[in-house]
Every structure is written in C-alpha cells, then in structure tokens.
Protein backbone atom coordinates (compact mmCIF):
# COMPACT_ATOMS: atom_id res chain seq x y z
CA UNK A 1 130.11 83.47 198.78
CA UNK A 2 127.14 85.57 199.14
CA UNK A 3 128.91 88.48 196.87
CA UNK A 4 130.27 86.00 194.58
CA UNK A 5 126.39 85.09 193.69
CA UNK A 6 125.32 88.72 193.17
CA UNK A 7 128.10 89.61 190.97
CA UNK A 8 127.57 86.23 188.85
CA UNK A 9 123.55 87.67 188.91
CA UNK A 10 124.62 90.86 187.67
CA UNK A 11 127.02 89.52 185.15
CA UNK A 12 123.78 87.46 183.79
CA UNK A 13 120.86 90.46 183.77
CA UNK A 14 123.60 92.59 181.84
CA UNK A 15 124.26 89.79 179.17
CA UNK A 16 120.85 89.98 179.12
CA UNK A 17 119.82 92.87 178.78
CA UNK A 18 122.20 93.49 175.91
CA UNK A 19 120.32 90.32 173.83
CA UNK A 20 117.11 92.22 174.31
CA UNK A 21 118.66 95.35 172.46
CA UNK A 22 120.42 93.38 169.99
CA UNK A 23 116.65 91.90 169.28
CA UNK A 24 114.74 95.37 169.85
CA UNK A 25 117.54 96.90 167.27
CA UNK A 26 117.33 94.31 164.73
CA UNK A 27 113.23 94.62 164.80
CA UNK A 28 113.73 98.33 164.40
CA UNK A 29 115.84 98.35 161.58
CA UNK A 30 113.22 95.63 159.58
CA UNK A 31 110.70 97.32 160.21
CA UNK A 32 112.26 100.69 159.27
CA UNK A 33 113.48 99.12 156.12
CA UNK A 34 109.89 97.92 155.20
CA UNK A 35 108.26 101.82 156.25
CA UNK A 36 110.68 102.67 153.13
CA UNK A 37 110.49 99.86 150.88
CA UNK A 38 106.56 100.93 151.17
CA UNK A 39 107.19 104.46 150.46
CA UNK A 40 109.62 103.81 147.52
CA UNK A 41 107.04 101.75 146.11
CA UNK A 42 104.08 103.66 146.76
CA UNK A 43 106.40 106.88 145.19
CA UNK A 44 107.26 104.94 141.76
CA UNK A 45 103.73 103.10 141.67
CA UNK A 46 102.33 106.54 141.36
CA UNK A 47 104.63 107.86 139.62
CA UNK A 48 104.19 105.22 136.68
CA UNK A 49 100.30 105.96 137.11
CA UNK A 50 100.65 109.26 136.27
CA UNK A 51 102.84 108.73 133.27
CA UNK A 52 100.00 106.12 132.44
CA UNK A 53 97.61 107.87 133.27
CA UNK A 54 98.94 111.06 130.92
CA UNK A 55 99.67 108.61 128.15
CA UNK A 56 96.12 107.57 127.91
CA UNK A 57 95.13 111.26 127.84
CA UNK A 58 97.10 112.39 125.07
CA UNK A 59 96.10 109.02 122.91
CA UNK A 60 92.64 109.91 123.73
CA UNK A 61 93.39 113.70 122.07
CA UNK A 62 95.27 111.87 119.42
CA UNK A 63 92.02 109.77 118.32
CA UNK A 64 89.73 112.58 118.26
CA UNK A 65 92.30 114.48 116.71
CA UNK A 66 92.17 111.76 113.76
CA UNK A 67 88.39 111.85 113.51
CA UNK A 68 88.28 115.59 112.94
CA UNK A 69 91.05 115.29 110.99
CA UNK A 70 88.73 112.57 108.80
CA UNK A 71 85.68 115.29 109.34
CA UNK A 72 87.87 117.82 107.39
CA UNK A 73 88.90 115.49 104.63
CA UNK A 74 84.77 114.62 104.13
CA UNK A 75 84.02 118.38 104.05
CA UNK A 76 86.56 118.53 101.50
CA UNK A 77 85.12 116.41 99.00
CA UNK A 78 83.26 113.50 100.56
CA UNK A 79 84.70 111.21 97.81
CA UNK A 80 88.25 111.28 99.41
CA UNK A 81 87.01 109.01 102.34
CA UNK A 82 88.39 105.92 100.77
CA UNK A 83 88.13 102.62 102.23
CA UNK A 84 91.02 101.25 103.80
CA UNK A 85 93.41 101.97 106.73
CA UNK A 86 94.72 105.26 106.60
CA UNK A 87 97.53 107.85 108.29
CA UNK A 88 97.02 111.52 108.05
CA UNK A 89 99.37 114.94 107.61
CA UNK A 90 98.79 118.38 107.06
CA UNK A 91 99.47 119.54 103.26
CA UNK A 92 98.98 122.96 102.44
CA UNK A 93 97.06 124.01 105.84
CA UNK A 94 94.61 121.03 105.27
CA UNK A 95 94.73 117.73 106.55
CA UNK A 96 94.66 114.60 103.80
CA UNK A 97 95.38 110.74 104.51
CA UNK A 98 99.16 109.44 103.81
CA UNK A 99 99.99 105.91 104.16
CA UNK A 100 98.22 103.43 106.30
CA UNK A 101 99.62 104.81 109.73
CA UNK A 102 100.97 108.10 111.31
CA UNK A 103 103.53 108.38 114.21
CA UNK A 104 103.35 111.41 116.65
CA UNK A 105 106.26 110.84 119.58
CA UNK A 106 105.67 107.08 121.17
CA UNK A 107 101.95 107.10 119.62
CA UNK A 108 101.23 105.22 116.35
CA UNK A 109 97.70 106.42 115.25
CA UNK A 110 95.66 104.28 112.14
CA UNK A 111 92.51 105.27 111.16
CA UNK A 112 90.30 103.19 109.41
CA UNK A 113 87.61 103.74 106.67
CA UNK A 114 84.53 101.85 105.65
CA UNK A 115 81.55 102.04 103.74
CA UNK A 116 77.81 101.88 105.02
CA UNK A 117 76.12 102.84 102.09
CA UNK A 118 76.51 105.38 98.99
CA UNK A 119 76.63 108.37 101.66
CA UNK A 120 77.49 107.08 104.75
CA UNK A 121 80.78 106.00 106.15
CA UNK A 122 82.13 105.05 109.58
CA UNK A 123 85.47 105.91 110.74
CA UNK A 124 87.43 103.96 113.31
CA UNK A 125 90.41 106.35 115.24
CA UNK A 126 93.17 104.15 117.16
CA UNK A 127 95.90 104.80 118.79
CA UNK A 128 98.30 102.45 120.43
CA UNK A 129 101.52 102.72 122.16
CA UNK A 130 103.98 100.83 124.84
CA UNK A 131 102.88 101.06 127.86
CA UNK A 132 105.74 99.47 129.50
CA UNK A 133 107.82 95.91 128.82
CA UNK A 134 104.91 94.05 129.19
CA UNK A 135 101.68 95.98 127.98
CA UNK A 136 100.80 97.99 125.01
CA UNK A 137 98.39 100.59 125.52
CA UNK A 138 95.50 101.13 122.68
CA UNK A 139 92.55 103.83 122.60
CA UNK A 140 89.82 103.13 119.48
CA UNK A 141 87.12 106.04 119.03
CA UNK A 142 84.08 105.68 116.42
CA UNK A 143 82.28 108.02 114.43
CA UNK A 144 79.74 108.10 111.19
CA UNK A 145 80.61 110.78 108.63
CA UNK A 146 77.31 111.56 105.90
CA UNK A 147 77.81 112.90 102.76
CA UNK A 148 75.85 116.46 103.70
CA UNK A 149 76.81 117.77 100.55
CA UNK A 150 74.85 115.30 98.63
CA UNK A 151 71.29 117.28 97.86
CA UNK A 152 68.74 115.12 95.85
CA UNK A 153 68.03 115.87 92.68
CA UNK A 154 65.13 115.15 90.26
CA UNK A 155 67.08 112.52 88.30
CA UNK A 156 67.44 110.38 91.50
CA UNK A 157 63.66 109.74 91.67
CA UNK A 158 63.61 109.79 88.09
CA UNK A 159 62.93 105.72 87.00
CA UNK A 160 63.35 104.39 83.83
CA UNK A 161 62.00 100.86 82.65
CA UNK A 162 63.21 99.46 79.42
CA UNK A 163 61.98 95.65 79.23
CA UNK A 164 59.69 95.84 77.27
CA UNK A 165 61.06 98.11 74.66
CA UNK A 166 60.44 96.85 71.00
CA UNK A 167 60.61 98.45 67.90
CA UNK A 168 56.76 98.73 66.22
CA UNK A 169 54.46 101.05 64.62
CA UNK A 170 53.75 101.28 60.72
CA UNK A 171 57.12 100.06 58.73
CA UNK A 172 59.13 99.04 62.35
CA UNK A 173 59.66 103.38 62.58
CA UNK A 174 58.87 103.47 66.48
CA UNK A 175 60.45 102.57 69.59
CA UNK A 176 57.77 101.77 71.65
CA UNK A 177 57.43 99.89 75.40
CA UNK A 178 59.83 102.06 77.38
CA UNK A 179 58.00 103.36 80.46
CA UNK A 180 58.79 106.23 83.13
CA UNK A 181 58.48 107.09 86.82
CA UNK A 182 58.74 109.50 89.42
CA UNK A 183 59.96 107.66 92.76
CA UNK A 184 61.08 110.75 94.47
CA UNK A 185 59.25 113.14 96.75
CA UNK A 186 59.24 116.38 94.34
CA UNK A 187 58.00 116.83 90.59
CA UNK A 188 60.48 115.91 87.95
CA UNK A 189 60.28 117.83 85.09
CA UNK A 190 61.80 116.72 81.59
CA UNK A 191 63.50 119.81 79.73
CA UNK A 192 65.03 117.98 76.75
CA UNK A 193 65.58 114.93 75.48
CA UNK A 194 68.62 113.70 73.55
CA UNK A 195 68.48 110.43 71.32
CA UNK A 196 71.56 109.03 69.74
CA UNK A 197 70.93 105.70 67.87
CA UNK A 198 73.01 103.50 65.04
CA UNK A 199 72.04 104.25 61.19
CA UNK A 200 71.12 107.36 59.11
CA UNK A 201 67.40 107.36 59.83
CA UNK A 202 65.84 111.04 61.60
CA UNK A 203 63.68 111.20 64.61
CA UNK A 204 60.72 112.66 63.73
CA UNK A 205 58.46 112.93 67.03
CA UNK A 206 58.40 111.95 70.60
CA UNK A 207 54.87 111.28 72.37
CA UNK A 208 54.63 110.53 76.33
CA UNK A 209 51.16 109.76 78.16
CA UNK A 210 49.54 110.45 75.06
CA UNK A 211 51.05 114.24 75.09
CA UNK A 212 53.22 115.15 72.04
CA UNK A 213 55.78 116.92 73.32
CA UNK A 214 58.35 117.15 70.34
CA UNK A 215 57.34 116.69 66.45
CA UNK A 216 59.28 117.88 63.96
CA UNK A 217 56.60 120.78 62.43
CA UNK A 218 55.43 121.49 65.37
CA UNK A 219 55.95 121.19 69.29
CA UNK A 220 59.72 122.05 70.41
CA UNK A 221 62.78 122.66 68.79
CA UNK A 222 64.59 122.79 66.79
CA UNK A 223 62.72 122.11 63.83
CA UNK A 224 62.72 119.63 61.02
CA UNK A 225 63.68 116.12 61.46
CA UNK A 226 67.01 115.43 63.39
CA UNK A 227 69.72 113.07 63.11
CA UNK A 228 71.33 111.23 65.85
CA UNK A 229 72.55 112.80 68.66
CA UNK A 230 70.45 116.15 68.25
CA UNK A 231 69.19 117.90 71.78
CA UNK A 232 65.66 117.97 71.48
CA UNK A 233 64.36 120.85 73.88
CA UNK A 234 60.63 119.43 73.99
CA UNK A 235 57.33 121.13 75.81
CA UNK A 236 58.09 120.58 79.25
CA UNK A 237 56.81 117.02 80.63
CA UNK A 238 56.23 117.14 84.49
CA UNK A 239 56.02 113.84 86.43
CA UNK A 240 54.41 114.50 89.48
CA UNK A 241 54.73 112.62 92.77
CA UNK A 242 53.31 109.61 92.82
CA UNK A 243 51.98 109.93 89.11
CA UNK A 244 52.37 106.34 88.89
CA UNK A 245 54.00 104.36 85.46
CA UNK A 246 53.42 106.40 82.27
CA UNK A 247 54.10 105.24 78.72
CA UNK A 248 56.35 107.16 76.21
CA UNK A 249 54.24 105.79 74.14
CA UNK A 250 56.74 106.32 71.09
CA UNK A 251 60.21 107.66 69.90
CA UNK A 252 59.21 108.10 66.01
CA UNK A 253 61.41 107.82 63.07
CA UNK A 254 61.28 108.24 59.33
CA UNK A 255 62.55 104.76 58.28
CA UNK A 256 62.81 100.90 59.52
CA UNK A 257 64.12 100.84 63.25
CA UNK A 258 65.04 97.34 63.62
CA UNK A 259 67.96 95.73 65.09
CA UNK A 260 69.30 99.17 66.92
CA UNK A 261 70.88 100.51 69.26
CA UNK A 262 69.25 103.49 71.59
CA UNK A 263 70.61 105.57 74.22
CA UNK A 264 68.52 108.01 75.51
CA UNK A 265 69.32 111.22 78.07
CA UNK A 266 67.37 112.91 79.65
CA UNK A 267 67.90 116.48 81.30
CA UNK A 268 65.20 117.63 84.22
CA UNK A 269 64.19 121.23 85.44
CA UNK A 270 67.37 121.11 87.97
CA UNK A 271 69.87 120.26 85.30
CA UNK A 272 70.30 116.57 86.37
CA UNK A 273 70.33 113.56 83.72
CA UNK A 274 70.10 109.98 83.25
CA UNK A 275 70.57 108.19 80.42
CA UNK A 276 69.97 104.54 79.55
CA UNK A 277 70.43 102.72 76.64
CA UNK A 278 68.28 99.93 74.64
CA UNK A 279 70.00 97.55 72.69
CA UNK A 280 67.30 96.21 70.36
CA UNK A 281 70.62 94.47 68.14
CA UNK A 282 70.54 90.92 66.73
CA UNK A 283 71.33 89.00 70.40
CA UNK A 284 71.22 91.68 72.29
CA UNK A 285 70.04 90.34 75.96
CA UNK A 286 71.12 86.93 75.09
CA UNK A 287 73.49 86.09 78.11
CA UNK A 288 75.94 83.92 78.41
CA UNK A 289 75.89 81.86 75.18
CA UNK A 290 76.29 78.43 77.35
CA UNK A 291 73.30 78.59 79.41
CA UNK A 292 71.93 77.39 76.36
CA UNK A 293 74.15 74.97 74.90
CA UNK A 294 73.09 71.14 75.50
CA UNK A 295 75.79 68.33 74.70
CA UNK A 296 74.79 65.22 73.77
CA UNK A 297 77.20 62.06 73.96
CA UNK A 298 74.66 59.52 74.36
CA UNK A 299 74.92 59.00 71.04
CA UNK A 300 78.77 58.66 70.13
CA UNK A 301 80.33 55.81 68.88
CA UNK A 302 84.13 54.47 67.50
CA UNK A 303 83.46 54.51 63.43
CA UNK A 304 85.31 54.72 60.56
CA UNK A 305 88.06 52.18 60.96
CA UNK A 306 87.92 53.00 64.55
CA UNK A 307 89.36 56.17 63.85
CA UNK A 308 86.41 58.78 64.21
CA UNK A 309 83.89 59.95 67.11
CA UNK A 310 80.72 60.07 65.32
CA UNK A 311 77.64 60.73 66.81
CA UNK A 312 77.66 63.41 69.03
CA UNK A 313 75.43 66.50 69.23
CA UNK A 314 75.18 70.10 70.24
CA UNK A 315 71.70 71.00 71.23
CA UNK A 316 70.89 75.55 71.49
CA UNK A 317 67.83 75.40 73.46
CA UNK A 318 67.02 79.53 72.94
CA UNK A 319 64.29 80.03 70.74
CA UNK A 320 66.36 83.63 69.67
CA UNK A 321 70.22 83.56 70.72
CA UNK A 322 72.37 82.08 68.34
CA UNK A 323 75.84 80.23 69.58
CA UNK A 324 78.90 80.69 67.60
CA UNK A 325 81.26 77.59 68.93
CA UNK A 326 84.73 79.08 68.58
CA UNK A 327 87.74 76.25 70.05
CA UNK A 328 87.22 73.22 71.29
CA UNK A 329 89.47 70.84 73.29
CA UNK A 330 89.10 67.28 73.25
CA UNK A 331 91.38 65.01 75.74
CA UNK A 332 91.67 61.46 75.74
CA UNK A 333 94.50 58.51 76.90
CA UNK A 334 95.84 56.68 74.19
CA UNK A 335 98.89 58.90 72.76
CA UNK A 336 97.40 59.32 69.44
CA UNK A 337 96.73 62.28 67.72
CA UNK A 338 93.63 64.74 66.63
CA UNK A 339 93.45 65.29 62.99
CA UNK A 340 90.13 66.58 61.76
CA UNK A 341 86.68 67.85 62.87
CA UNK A 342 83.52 68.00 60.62
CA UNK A 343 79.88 68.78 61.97
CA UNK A 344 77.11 68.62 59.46
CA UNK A 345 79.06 68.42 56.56
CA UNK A 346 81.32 71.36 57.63
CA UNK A 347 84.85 70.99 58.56
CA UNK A 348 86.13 73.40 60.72
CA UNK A 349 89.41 72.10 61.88
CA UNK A 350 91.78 69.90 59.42
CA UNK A 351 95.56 69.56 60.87
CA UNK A 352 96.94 70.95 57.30
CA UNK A 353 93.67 73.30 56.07
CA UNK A 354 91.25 74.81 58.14
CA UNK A 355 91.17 76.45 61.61
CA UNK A 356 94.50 76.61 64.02
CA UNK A 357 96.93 75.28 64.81
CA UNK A 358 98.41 73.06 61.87
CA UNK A 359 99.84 69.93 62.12
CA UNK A 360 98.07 66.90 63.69
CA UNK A 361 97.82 67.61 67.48
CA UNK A 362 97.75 65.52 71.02
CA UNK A 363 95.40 65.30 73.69
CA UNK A 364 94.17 68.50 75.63
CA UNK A 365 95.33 71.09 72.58
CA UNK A 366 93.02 73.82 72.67
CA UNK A 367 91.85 73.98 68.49
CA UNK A 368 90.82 77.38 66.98
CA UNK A 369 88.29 75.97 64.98
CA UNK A 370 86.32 78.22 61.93
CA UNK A 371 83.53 79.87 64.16
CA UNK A 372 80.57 77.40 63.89
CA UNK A 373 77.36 79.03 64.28
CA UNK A 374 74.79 76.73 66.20
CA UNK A 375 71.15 78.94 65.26
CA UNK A 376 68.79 78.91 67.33
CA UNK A 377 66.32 76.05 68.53
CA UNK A 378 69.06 73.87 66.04
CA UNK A 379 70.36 70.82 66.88
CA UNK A 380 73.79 69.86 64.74
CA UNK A 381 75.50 66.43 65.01
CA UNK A 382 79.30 66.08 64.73
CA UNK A 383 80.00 63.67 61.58
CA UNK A 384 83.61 62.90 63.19
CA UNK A 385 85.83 63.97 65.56
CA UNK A 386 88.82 62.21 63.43
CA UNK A 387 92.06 60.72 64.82
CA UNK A 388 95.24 59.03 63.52
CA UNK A 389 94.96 55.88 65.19
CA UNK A 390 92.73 53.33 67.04
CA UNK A 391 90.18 54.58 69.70
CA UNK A 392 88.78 51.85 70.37
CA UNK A 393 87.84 51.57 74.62
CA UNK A 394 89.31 55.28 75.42
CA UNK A 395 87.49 57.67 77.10
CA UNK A 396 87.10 61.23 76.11
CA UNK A 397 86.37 65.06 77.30
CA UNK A 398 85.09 67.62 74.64
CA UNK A 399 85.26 71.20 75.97
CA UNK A 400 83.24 73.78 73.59
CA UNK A 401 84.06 77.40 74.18
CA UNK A 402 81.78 80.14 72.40
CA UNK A 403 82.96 83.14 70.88
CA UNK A 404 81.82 85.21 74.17
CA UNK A 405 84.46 83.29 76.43
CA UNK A 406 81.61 80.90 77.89
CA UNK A 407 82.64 77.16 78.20
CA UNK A 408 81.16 73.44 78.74
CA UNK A 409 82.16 70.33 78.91
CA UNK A 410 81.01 67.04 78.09
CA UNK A 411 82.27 65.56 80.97
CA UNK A 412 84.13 61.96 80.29
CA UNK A 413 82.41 59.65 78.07
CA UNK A 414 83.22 56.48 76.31
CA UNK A 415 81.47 55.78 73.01
C-alpha cells in the first residue's frame, strides 16, 4: 500500500514539474519575443530618424541655396527681384527665377519676393517635402537683399517746387514762382538747363537767386535767343547743403507766355537730371470736373402739359475751372419716352436733330448730348427735360457725366 502511495506521489511531482516548464517556457518565449519586437523597433525608429533627420539637412542646403541663388540674381541687376513667388534654374552659368516653384528630387523649393522700400527687398526661401504618410516636412529661411549698386546722385537731393509758378513780368514774358532745393548731403551743381514749352516764342534769359546765369548776349551758350527745346549750358549754379529755398526768380521770353505749357530738365555736375513740367494751360490743375458741380432739384416741377421737367439747375462752384457736361442719363417709371433737352435756351439733345442717339428714347439711355459748357462761378437752369407723355407723380434720376469721365447724380427726386 505503502509503495502504491509513493509511486502515485511521484506520478504527481513529475506532472508537476512538467506544468512549471510548460509555464517557465511560455514566459521565455514572451519575453524573448518582446527583447526583439524592442530591437526591431528601436532599429527602424532610428532608421526613419536618420532619413528624417538627412531630409531636413538637405532642405536646409536647398533654402540657402535659393537665397544665394536670389543674392546672384540682385547682383545682376537689382531690378530683376520682382515681387511674387518665384522658382529658380541655371541659364547660361547664372541663376534667374522660372515659374513660381522649382523641384530638386522629393524637395519642392518656392521662394518668395517682396518689397520694403525703393532699395530694399526681403526674400523668403522654403522648402517642403513628405515626410512620411502623415507629415509634410517644411524649412523657411529669411534674408534682406539692398540695392548696393544704387549710389546717390545730386538729382536725388535735388527739389523742385512748382506751386506757385505763374506767368508775370512786363507783357506776361516770364515764368516766375518756381523755387529750388538742395535736400541731399553734397552740393548740387546745375550744368545746363533745357526748356521746351508750346508756341514760337524764344527764351531769352534765365536768372536764379538773383544770379544771371544764361542771357542771350551774354552769360552761357549758345548765343542768341533759342527756341524750344534748346540745351542751355548756363554759368554753373551750385546749391550747397542746406542752402535753404532759392528763387529762379525768372525763365524770360521775348513774347506773351500765357496759357503754356513748361517742362524743364535739368542736368547736375554728375550727369543726373530731373525734369518737371508746369502746365500754366486754360484748366490746367482743375481736378476732377465734379468736385465742383452742384445739382439743384429743389426747384423742378411737371410743366408744359405735364410733359417737361423744368426747373432744375447745375451750379460750378470753381471760381476758374470750367465744366463741359457731355451725356446725361435720366431714368424714371412710367414707360414713356425722352424726347428733348434744352438748358438756357440751348438744346443739346432733340430725338431727330441734335446730340446722339436719334429717335425718342426710354428710361436709363445714356444721351450724347452737344458738350454744354457750364463756366465758371455760373449757374444754368434746364428750361425742360421734355417727354412724350404724362409725368405727372413719377420720380426721376439725372446722371451728368463731364467730358473728363467724372459723374453725379441727382439722386431720386419728384418734382
């Protein structure tokens, strides 16, 4: 019996034992498999940093690679650093922008141009790429590019004021009022002066801060009174720094002056020039002709068999700008037609006589009347706006344009 209960003991400790390895196996091989999942990951973790990692590097060489690239193209000619978004190539040795993007390999590189001020410019380099399925890698670099080339010259500080320019002297033969400055930090000196103006009339002499420094016996050349559009090579006038506002205190001619138009260029010691022009013509500085155009409804009423607006009035409030009204467009509601409109005793649109276009015409047709000239300070009344029917209780719109383009409206009103 005894040996019958060791043998069962044994049979139990080996059945045993063997769970224990099973257990101790299974533990092993888990634990193994982790140690290598680890590894694997660990292996192709890095191995995607370094690809990363490398990517980023070469975008970062790609960037600066566009900004020199951009450097180059300024050295060039500083004027080829157009705004806008930009790719680049090499043409004949030298770089220069093509399209709006460049691809090198997986890299798509756009660089982008903008303006700080008339020689300065900033550059923005990027460079972006896929990273993997889910992330797109991107690398911007910045830089400012000045125009080194640019070196100043005596017409930059060179200033020249014309507001006051008006034609005077004995018999209207001088342009007077024009004034000049230096604003710069170095002497400007005046070498010759070139006028160009609008009639047969000669320039006879040229005075500045009270120094004559062209007449046509005398200082300069060449000699003898000059037409329009001579070079005048007068006795050097230097402007020294912070000289202050001097007068040319008159361009001289041999005949009436009045109602032209000047330019005037002017060539320095360095061989810089500016020119400017005066425009003393009939108008001239008169704007936009319906800043001072007034319209006056508050007037208008339904006359002449109910047929006709009468009443209203066109007001120029400039004491020296004439308006010339050249089409007007009158809308209103009642299906009737336009045919005829008269201001002070003037008709400048009749359906089958004056003005365009013919025939009697229906609300909201634009009418090319015969240019009306409104003088200034003048206020004109319209005798009729004339219609074919009835317009009695409708409400209008009268839209005036000038001969410039300008336009105004009446807004809606009902006589």
């Amino acid at each position: 019996m005894k040996q019958d209960q060791s043998i069962l003991l044994q049979k139990e400790r080996l059945v045993t034992n063997q769970g224990f390895f099973l257990v101790e196996a299974l533990l092993a091989t888990s634990l193994f498999a982790l140690i290598i999942t680890g590894f694997v990951g660990a292996f192709l973790y890095g191995q995607e940093s370094t690809m990363l990692s490398g990517n980023r590097a070469q975008a970062v060489f790609l960037a600066e690679e566009g900004l020199e690239a951009v450097r180059n193209i300024r050295d060039d000619n500083f004027s080829n650093l157009t705004d806008g978004n930009h790719g680049i190539t090499i043409s004949g040795n030298e770089w220069v922008f093509a399209g709006t993007t460049d691809v090198q390999d997986i890299f798509t590189r756009q660089i982008e141009i903008g303006t700080i001020d008339t020689d300065r410019k900033i550059a923005t380099s990027t460079v972006l790429w896929q990273q993997n399925q889910q992330r797109q890698g991107s690398v911007s670099l910045v830089a400012y590019f000045n125009n080194w080339q640019d070196t100043t010259s005596q017409s930059t500080g060179f200033v020249v004021a014309t507001t006051s320019a008006a034609i005077g002297g004995g018999g209207d033969k001088e342009l007077q009022g024009i004034t000049v400055e230096n604003t710069g930090s170095t002497e400007i000196v005046i070498d010759t002066i070139t006028v160009t103006w609008d009639n047969s009339k000669l320039i006879e002499e040229i005075k500045i801060d009270t120094t004559r420094v062209w007449k046509h016996d005398n200082e300069g050349t060449p000699n003898g009174k000059q037409v329009s559009g001579t070079e005048l090579d007068i006795e050097d006038f230097t402007l020294s720094v912070g000289s202050g506002v001097l007068d040319i205190d008159k361009f001289k001619f041999d005949g009436d002056m009045e109602d032209t138009i000047f330019t005037i260029l002017f060539t320095f010691g360095d061989g810089s020039t500016k020119e400017i022009t005066v425009d003393l013509s009939p108008g001239a500085g008169c704007g936009t002709q319906t800043d001072y155009l007034i319209i006056d409804t508050s007037g208008a009423s339904i006359s002449g068999g109910n047929r006709e607006i009468q009443g209203v009035k066109i007001e120029n409030s400039s004491d020296v700008c004439d308006i010339t009204v050249a089409k007007i467009t009158t809308t209103w509601t009642n299906g009737k037609d336009i045919e005829a409109i008269r201001i002070e005793g003037i008709r400048i649109w009749k359906h089958n006589n004056e003005g365009d276009p013919n025939g009697k015409q229906p609300t909201g047709t634009e009418i090319d009347v015969v240019d009306y000239i409104l003088e200034s300070g003048n206020n004109d009344q319209f005798d009729k706006f004339k219609f074919n029917g009835n317009m009695n209780g409708d409400t209008f719109t009268i839209t005036f344009e000038m001969s410039d383009g300008s336009t105004k409206s009446s807004g809606n009103f009902s006589p």
